[in-house]
N, C-alpha and C. Protein backbone atom coordinates (compact mmCIF):
# COMPACT_ATOMS: atom_id res chain seq x y z
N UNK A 1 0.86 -1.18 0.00
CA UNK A 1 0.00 0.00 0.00
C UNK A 1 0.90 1.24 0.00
N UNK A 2 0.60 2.21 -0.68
CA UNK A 2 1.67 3.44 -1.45
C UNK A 2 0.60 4.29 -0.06
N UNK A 3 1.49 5.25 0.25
CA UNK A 3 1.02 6.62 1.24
C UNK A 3 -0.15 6.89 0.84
N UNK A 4 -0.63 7.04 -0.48
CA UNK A 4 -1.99 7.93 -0.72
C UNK A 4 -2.52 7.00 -0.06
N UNK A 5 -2.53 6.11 -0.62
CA UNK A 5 -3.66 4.72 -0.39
C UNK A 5 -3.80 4.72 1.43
N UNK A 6 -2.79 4.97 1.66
CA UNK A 6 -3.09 4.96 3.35
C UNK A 6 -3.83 6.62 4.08
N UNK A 7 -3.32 7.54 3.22
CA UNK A 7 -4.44 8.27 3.43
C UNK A 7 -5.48 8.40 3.31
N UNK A 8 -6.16 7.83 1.88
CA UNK A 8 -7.05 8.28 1.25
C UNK A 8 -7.87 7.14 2.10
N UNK A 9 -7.41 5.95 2.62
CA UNK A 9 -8.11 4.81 3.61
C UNK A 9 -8.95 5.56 4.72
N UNK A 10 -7.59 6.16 5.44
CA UNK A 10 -8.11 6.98 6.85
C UNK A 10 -9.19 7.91 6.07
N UNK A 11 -9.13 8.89 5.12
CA UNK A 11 -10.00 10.07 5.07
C UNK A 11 -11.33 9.43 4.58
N UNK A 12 -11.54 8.41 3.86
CA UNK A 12 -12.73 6.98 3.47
C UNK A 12 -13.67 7.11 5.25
N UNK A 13 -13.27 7.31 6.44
CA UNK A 13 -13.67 6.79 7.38
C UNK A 13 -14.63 8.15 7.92
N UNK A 14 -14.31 8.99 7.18
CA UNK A 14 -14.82 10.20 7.79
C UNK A 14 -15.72 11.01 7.19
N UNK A 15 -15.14 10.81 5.08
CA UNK A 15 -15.86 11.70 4.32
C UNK A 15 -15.73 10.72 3.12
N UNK A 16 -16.53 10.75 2.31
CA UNK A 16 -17.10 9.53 0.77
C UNK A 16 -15.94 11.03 -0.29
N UNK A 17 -15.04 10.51 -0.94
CA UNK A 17 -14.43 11.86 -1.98
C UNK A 17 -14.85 10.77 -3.34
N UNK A 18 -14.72 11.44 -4.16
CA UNK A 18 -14.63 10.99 -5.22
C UNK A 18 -13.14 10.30 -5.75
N UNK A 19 -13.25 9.54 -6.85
CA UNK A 19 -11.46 9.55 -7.17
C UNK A 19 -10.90 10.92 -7.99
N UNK A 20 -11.93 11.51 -8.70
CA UNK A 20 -11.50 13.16 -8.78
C UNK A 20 -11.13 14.12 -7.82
N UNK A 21 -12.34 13.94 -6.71
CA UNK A 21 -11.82 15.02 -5.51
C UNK A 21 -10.84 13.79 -5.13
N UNK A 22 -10.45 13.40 -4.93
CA UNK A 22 -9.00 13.19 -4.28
C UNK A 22 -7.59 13.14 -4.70
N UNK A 23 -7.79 13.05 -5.89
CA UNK A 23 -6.99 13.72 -7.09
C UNK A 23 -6.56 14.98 -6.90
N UNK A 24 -7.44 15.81 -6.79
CA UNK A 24 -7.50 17.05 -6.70
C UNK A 24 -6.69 17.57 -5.09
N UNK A 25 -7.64 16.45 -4.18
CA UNK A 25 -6.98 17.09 -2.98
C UNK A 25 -5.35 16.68 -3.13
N UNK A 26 -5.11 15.21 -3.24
CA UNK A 26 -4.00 14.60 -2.89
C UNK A 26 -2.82 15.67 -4.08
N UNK A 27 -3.53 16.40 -4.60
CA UNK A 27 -2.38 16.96 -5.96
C UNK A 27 -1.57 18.51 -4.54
N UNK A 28 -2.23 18.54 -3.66
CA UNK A 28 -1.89 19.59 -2.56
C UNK A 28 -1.16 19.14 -1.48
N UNK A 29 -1.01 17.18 -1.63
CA UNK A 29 -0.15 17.35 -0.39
C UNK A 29 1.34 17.35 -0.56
N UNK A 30 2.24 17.28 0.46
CA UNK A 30 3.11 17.43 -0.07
C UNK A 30 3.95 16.70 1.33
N UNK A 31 4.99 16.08 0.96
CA UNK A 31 5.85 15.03 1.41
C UNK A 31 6.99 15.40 2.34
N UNK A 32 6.44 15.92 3.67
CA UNK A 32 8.22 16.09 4.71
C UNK A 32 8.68 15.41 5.81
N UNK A 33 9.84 14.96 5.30
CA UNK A 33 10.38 14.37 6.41
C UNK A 33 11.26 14.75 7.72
N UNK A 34 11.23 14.62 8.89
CA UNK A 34 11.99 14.99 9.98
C UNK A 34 12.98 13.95 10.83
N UNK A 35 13.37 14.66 11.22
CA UNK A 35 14.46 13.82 11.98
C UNK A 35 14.23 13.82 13.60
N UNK A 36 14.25 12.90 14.48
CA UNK A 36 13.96 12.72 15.47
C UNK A 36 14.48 13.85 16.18
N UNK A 37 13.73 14.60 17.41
CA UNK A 37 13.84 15.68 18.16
C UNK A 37 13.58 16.86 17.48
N UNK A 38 13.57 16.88 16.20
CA UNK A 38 13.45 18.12 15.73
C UNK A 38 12.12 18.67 15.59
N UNK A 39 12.31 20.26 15.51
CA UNK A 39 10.97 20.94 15.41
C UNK A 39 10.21 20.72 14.80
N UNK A 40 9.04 20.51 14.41
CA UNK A 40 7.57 20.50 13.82
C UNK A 40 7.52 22.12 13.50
N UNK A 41 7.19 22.86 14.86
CA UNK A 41 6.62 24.10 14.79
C UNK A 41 7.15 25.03 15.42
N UNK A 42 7.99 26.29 15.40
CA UNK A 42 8.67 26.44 15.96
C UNK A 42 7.55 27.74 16.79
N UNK A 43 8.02 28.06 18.16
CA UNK A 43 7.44 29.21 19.18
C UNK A 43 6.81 30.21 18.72
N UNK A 44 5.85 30.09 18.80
CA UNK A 44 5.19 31.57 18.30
C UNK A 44 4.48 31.46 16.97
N UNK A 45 5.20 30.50 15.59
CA UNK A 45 4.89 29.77 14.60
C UNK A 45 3.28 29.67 14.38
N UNK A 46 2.54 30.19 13.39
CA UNK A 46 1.41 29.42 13.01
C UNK A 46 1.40 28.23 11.82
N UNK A 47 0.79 27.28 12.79
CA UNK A 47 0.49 25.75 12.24
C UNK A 47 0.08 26.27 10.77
N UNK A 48 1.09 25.93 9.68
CA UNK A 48 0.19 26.00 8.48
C UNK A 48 -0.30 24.77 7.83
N UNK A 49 -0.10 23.47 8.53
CA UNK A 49 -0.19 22.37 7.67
C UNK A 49 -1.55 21.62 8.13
N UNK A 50 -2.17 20.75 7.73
CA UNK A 50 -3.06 19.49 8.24
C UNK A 50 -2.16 18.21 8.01
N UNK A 51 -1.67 17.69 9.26
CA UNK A 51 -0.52 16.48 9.31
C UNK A 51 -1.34 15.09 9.46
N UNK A 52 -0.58 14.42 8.71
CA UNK A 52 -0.95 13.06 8.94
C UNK A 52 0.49 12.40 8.85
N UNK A 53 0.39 12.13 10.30
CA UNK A 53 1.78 11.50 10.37
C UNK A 53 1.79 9.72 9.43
N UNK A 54 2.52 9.01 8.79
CA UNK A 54 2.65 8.10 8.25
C UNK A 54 3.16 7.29 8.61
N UNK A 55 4.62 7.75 9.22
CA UNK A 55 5.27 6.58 10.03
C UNK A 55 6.40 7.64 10.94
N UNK A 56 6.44 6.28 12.34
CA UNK A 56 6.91 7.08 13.51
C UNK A 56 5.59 7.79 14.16
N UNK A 57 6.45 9.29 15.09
CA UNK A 57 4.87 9.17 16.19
C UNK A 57 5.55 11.09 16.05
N UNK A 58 4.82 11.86 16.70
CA UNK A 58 4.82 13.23 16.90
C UNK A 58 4.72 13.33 17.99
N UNK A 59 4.97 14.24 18.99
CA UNK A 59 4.68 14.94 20.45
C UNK A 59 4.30 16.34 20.35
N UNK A 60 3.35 16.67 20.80
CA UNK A 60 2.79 18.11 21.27
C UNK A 60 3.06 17.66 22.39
N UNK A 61 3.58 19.16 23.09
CA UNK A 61 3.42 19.51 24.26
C UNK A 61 2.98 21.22 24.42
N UNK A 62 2.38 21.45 25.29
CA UNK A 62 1.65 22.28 25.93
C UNK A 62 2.70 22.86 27.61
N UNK A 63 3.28 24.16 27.53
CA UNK A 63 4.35 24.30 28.41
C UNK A 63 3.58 25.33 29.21
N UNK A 64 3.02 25.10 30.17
CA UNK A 64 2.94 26.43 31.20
C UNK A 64 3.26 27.25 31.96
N UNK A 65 4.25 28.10 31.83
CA UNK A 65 4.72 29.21 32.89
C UNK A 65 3.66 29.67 34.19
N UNK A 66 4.79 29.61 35.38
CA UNK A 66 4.35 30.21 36.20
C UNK A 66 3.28 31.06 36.50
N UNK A 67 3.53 31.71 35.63
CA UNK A 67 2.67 33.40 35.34
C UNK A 67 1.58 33.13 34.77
N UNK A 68 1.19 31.54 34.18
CA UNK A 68 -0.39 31.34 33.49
C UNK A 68 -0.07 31.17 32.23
N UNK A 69 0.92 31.82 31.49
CA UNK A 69 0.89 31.90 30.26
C UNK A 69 1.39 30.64 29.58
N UNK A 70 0.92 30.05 28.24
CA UNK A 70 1.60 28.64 28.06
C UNK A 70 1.80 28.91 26.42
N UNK A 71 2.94 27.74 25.90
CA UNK A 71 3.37 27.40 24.43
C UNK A 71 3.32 26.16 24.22
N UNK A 72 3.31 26.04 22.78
CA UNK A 72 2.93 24.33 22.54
C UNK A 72 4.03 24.32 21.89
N UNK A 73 4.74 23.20 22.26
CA UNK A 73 5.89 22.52 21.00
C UNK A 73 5.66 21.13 20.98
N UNK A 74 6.43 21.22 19.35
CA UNK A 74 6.23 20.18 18.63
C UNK A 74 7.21 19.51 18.31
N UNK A 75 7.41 18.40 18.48
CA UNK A 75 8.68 17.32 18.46
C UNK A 75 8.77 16.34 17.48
N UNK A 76 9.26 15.90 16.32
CA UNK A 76 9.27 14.42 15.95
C UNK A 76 9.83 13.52 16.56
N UNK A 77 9.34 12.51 16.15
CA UNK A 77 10.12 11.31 16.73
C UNK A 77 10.48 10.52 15.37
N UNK A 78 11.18 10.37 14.18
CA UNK A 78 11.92 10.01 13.11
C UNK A 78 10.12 9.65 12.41
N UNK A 79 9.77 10.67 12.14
CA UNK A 79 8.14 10.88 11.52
C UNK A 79 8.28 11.25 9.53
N UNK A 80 7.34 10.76 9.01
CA UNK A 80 7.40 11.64 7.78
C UNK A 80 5.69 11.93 7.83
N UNK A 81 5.16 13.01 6.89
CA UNK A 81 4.14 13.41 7.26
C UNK A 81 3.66 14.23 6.09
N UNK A 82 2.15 13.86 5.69
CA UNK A 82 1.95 14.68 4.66
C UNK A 82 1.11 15.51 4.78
N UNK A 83 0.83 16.73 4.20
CA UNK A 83 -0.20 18.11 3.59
C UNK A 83 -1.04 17.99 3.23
């Protein structure tokens, strides 16, 4: 089974696409890979992507300061992930 096919499986579970609309969508995603520990998203960063991790795992974390105020970071763990 090729990546689309494993996406287009998961997104089957949620919404009926056509093989045109998915054509269409899948022509938008786009293929990145990371290296374990490294950033996803960096501080302050707006999320521009919709991830579907493929293989390996991701970490959000959610950091709260003292003062109330909090940041989320994002970690791979040797992940690739598509758009």
């Amino acid at each position: 089974m090729d990546l689309l096919d494993i996406v287009k499986s998961y997104l089957s579970n949620y919404v009926s696409l056509s093989e045109q609309e998915f054509n269409y969508l899948s022509s938008l995603f786009e293929l990145r890979n990371f290296e374990k520990r490294e950033k996803l998203v960096e501080e302050g960063e707006v999320e521009k992507y919709l991830n579907f991790i493929l293989q390996g795992l991701a970490r959000k974390y959610f950091i709260r300061s003292p003062g109330g105020n909090g940041r989320c970071v994002h970690y791979a763990g040797k992940c690739r992930k598509t758009v």
